[in-house]
C-alpha atoms as a PDB file:
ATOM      1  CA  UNK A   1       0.451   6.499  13.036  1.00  0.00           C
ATOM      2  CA  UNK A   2      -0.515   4.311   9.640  1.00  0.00           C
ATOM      3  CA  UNK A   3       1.406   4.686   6.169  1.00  0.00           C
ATOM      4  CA  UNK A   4      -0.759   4.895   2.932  1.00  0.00           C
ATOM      5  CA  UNK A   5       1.136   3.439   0.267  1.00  0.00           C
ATOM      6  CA  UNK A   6       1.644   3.351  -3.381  1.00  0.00           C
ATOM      7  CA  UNK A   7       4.172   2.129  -6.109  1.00  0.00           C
ATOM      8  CA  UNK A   8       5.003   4.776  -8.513  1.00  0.00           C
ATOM      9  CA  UNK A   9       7.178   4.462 -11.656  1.00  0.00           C
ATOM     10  CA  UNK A  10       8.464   6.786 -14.600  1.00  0.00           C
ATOM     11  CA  UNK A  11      10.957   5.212 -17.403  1.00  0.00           C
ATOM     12  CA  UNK A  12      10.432   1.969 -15.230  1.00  0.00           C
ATOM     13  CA  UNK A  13      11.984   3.376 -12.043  1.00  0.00           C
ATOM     14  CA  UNK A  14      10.595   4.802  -9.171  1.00  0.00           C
ATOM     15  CA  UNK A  15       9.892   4.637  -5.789  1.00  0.00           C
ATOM     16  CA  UNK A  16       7.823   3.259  -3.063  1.00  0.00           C
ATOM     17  CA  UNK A  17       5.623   6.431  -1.547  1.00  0.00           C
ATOM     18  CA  UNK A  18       4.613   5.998   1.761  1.00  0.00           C
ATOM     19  CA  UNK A  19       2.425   9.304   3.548  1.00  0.00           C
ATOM     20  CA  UNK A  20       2.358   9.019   7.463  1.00  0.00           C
ATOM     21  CA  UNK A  21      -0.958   9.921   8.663  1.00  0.00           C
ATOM     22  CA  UNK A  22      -1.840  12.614  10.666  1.00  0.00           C
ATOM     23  CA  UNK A  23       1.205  14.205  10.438  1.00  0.00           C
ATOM     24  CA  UNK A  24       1.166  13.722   6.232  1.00  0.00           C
ATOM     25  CA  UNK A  25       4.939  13.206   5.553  1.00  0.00           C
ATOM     26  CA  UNK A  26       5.788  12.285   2.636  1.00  0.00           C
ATOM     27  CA  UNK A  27       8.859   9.084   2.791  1.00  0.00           C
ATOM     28  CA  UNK A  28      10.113   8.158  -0.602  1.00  0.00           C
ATOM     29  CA  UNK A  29      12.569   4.810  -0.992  1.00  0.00           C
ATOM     30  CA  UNK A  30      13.890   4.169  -4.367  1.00  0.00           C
ATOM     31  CA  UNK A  31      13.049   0.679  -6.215  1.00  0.00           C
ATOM     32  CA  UNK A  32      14.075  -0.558  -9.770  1.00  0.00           C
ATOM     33  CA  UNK A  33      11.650  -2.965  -9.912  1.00  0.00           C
ATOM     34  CA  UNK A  34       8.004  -4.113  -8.489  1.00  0.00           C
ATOM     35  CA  UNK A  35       8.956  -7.683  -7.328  1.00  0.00           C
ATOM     36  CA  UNK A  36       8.715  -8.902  -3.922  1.00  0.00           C
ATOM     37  CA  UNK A  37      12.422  -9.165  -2.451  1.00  0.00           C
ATOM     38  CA  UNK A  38      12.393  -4.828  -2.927  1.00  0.00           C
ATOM     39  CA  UNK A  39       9.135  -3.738  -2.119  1.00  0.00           C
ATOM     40  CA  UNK A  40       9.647  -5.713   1.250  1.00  0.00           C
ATOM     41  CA  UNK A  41      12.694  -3.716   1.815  1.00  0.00           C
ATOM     42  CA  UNK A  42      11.636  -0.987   0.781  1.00  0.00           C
ATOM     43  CA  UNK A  43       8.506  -1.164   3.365  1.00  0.00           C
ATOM     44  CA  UNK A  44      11.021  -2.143   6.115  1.00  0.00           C
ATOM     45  CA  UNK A  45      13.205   0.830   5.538  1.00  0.00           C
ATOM     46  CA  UNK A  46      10.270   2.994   5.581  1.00  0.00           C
ATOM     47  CA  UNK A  47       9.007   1.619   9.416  1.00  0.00           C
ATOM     48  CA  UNK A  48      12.545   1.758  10.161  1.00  0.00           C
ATOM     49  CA  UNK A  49      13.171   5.478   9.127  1.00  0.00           C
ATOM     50  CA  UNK A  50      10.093   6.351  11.352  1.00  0.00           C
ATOM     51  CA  UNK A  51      10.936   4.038  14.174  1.00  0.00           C
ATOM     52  CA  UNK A  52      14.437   5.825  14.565  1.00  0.00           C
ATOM     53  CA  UNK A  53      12.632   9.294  15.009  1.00  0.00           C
ATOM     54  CA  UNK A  54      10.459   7.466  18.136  1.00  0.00           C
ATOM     55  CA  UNK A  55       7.530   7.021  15.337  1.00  0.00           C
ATOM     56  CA  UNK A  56       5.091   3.753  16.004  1.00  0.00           C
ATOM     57  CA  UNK A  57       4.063   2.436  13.003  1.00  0.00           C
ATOM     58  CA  UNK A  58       0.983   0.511  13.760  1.00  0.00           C
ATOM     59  CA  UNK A  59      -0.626  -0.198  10.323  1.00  0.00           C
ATOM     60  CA  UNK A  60       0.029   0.015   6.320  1.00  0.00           C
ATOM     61  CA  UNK A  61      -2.632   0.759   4.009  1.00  0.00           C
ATOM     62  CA  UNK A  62      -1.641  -0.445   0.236  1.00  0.00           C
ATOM     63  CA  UNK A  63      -3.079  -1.155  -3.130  1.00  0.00           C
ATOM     64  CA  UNK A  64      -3.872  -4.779  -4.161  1.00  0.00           C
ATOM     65  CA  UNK A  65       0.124  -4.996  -5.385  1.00  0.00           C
ATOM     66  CA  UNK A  66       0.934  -8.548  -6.287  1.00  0.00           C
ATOM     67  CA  UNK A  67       4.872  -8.272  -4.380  1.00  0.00           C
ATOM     68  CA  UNK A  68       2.448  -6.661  -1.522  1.00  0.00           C
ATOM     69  CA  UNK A  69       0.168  -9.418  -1.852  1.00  0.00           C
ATOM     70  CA  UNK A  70       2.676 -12.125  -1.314  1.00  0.00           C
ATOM     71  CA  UNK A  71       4.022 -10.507   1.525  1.00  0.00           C
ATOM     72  CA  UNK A  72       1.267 -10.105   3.562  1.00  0.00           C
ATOM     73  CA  UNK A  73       1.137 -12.544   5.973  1.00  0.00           C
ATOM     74  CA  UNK A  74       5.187 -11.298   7.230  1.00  0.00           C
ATOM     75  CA  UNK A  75       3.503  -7.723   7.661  1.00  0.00           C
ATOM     76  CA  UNK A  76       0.902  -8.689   9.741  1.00  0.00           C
ATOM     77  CA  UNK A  77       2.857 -10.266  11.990  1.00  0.00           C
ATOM     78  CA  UNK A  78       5.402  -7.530  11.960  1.00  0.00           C
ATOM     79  CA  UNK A  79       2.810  -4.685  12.209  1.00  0.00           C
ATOM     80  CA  UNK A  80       0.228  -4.243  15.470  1.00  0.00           C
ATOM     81  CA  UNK A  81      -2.740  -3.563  13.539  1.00  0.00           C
ATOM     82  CA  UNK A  82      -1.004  -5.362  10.391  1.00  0.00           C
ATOM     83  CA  UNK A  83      -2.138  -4.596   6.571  1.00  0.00           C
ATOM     84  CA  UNK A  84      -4.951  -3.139   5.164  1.00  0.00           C
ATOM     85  CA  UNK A  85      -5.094  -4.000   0.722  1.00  0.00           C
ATOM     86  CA  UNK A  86      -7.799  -2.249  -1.014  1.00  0.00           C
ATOM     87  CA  UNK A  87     -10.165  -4.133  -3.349  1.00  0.00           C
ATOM     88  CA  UNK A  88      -8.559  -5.547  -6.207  1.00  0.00           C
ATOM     89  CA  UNK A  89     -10.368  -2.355  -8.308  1.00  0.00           C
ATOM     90  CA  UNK A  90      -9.859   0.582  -5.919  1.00  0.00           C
ATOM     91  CA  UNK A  91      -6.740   2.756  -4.836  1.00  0.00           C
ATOM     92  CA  UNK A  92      -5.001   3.811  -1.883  1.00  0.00           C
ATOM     93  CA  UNK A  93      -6.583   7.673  -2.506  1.00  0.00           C
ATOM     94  CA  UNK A  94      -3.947   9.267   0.251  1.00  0.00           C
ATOM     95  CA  UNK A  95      -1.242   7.836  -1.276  1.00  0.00           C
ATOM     96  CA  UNK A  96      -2.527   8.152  -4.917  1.00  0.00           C
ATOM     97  CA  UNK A  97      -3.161  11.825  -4.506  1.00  0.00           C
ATOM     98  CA  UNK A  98       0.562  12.276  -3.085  1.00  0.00           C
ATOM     99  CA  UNK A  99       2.072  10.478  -5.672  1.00  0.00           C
ATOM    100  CA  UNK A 100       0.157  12.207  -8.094  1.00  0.00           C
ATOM    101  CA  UNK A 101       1.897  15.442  -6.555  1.00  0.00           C
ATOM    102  CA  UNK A 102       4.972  13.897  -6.837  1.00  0.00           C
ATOM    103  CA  UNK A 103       5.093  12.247 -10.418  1.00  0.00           C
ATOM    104  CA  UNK A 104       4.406  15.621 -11.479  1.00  0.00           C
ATOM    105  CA  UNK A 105       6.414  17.551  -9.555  1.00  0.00           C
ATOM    106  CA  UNK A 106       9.596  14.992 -10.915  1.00  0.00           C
ATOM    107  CA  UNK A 107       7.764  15.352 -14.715  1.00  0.00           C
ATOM    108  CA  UNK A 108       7.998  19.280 -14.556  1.00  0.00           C
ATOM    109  CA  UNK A 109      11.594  19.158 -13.269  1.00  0.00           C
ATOM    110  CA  UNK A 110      13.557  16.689 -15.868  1.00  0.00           C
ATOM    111  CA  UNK A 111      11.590  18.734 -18.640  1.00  0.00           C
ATOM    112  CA  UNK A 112      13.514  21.919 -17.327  1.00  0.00           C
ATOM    113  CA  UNK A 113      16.855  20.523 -17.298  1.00  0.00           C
ATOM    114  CA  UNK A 114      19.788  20.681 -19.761  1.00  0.00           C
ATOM    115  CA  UNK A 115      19.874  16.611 -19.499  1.00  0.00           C
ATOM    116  CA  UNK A 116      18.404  13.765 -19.691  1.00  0.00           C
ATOM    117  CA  UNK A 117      18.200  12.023 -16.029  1.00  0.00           C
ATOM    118  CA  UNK A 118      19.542   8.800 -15.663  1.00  0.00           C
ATOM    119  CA  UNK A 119      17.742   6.032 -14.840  1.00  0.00           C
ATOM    120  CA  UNK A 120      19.772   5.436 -11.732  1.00  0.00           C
ATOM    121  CA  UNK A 121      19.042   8.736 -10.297  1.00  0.00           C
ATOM    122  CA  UNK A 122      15.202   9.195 -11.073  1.00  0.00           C
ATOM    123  CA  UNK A 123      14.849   7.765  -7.396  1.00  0.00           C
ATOM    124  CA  UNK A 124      16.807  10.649  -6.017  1.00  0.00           C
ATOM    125  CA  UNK A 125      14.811  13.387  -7.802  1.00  0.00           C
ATOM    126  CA  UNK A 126      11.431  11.994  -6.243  1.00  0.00           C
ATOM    127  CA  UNK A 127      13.463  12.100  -2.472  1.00  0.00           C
ATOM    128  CA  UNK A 128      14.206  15.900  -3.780  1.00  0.00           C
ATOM    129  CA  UNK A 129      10.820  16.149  -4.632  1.00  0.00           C
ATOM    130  CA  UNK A 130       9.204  14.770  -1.632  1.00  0.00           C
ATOM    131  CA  UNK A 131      11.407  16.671   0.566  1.00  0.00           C
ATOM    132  CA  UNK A 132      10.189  20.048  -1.751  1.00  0.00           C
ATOM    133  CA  UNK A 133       6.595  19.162  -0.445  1.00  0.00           C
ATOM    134  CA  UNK A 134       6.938  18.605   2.944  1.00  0.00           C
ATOM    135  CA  UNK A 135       8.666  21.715   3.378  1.00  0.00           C
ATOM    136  CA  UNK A 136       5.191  23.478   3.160  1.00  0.00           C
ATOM    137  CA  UNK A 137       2.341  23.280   5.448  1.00  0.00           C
ATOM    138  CA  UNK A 138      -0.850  21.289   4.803  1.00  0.00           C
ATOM    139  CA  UNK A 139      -4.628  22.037   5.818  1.00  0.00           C
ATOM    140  CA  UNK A 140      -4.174  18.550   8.301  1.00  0.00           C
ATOM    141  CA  UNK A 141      -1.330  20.739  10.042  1.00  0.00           C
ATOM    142  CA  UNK A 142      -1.722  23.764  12.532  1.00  0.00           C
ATOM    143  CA  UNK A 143      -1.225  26.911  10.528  1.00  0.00           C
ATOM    144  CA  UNK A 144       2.955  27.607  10.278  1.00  0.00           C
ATOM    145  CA  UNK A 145       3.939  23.689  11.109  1.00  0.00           C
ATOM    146  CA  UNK A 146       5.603  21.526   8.398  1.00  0.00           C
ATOM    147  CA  UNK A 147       5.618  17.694   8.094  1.00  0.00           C
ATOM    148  CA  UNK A 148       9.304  18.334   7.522  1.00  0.00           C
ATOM    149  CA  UNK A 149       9.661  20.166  11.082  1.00  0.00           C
ATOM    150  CA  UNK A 150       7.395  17.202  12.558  1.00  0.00           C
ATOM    151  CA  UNK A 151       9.380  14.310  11.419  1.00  0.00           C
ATOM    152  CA  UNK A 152      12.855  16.504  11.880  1.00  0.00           C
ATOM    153  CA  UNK A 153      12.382  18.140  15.012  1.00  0.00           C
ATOM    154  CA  UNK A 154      13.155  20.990  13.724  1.00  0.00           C
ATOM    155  CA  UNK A 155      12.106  24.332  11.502  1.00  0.00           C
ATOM    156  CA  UNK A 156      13.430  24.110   8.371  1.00  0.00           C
ATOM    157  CA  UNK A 157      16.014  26.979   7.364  1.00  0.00           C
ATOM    158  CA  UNK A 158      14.532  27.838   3.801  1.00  0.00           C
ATOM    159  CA  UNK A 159      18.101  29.492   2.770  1.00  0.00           C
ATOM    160  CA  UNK A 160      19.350  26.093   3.666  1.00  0.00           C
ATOM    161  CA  UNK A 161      16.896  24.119   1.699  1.00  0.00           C
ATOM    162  CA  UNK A 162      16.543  26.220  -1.156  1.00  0.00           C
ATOM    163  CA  UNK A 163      20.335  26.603  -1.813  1.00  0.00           C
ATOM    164  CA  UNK A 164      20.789  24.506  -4.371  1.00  0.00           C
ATOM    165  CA  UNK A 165      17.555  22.688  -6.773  1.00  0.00           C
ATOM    166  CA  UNK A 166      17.701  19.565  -8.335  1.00  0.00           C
ATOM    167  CA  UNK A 167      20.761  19.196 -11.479  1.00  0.00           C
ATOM    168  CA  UNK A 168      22.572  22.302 -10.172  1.00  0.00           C
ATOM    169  CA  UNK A 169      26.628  22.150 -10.928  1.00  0.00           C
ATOM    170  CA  UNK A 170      28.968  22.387  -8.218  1.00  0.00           C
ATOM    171  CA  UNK A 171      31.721  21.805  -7.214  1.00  0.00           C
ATOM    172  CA  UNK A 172      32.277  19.000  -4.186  1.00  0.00           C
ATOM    173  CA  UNK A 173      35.985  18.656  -2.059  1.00  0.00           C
ATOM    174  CA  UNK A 174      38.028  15.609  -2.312  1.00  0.00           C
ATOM    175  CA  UNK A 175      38.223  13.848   1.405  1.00  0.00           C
ATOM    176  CA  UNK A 176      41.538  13.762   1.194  1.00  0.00           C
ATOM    177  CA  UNK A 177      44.072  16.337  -0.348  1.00  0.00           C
ATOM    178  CA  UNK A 178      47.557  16.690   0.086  1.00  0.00           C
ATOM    179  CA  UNK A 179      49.942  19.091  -1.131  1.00  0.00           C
ATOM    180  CA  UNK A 180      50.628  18.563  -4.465  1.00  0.00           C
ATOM    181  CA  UNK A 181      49.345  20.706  -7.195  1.00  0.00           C
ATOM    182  CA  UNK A 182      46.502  17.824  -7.926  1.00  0.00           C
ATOM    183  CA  UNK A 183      42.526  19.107  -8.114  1.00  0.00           C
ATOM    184  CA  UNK A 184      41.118  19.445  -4.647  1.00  0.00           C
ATOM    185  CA  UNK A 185      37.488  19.401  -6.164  1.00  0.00           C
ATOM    186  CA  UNK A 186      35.525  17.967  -8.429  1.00  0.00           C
ATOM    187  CA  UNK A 187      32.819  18.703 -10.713  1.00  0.00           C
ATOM    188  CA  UNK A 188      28.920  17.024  -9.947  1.00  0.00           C
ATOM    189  CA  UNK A 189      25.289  17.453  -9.973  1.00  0.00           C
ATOM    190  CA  UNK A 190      23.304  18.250  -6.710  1.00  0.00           C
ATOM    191  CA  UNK A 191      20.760  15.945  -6.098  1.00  0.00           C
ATOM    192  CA  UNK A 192      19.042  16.696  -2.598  1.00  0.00           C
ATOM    193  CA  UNK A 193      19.464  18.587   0.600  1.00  0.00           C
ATOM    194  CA  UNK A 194      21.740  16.588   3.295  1.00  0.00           C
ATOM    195  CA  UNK A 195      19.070  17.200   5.994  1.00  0.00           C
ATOM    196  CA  UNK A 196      21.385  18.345   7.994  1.00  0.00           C
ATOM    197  CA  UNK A 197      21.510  21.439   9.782  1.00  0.00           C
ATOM    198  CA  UNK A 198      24.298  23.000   7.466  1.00  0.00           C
ATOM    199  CA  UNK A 199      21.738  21.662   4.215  1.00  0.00           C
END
């Protein structure tokens, strides 16, 4: 497996996008800013993630980023087949075309809701998003397989993942109640799925 990888940013927040190839799941890690200390964490989260699922990451594919840049020589020790940059005037085009599904997947979903989205949260609504995409199959996929169910294991339960979208109210339980006559929920905005079985 490789990544393809690309910085994207709206409002000045955003994420690192990373698309595992063949299987073309889409990872999303939230960053505030481009500089070096969180892309490289945000790159070693990503390996990580896949890692835990019994995923070999063997190389990254990135733009010419300047925190990638300086970075370079830990990746390719850390990676078998190490780093591939692009020239300083091209793009990654896998990971430009999925961030380009994502930026305005995120765009058409903040125009729709009742609020503005905080800064802080913008990196949870592109997780939502990229979680929305890979729930549906691609041409690189046999017919009926999702990268979700790849990376997962698992089918995805559409009642599950559809039971809630982005900025829905609801209602979440305290951990711990007692018996008084106190609140025993509290009033918040859903952000993503749990990714658990129960959603």
């Amino acid at each position: 497996f490789f990544f393809s990888c690309d910085l994207v940013f709206i409002n000045g927040v955003g994420p690192l996008v990373s698309v595992a190839k063949p299987m073309q799941f889409i990872l999303t890690v939230p960053i505030m800013t481009k500089h070096v200390g969180p892309v490289k964490r945000a790159l070693l989260t990503t390996i990580e993630a896949f890692e835990q699922k019994g995923i070999k990451v063997n190389a990254v594919r990135f733009d010419r980023e300047p925190a990638v840049h300086a970075i370079r020589d830990y990746l390719e020790r850390a990676l078998p087949a190490g780093i591939n940059l692009t020239a300083a005037t091209e793009t990654e085009p896998i990971a430009e075309r999925s961030a380009c599904t994502l930026k305005n997947t995120v765009r058409s979903i903040m125009a729709d809701l009742p609020f503005t989205v905080p800064r802080k949260v913008i990196g949870e609504l592109f997780k939502y998003a990229a979680r929305r995409v890979n729930t549906f199959g691609t041409r690189c996929l046999p017919r009926g397989t999702t990268p979700l169910e790849i990376f997962t294991g698992r089918k995805a339960d559409m009642l599950v993942e559809t039971r809630f979208a982005f900025g829905d109210y609801g209602q979440a339980h305290f951990g711990k109640v007692d018996n008084s006559m106190g609140e025993r929920t509290t009033g918040c905005i859903a952000l993503r799925p749990a990714g658990n079985a129960e959603g």
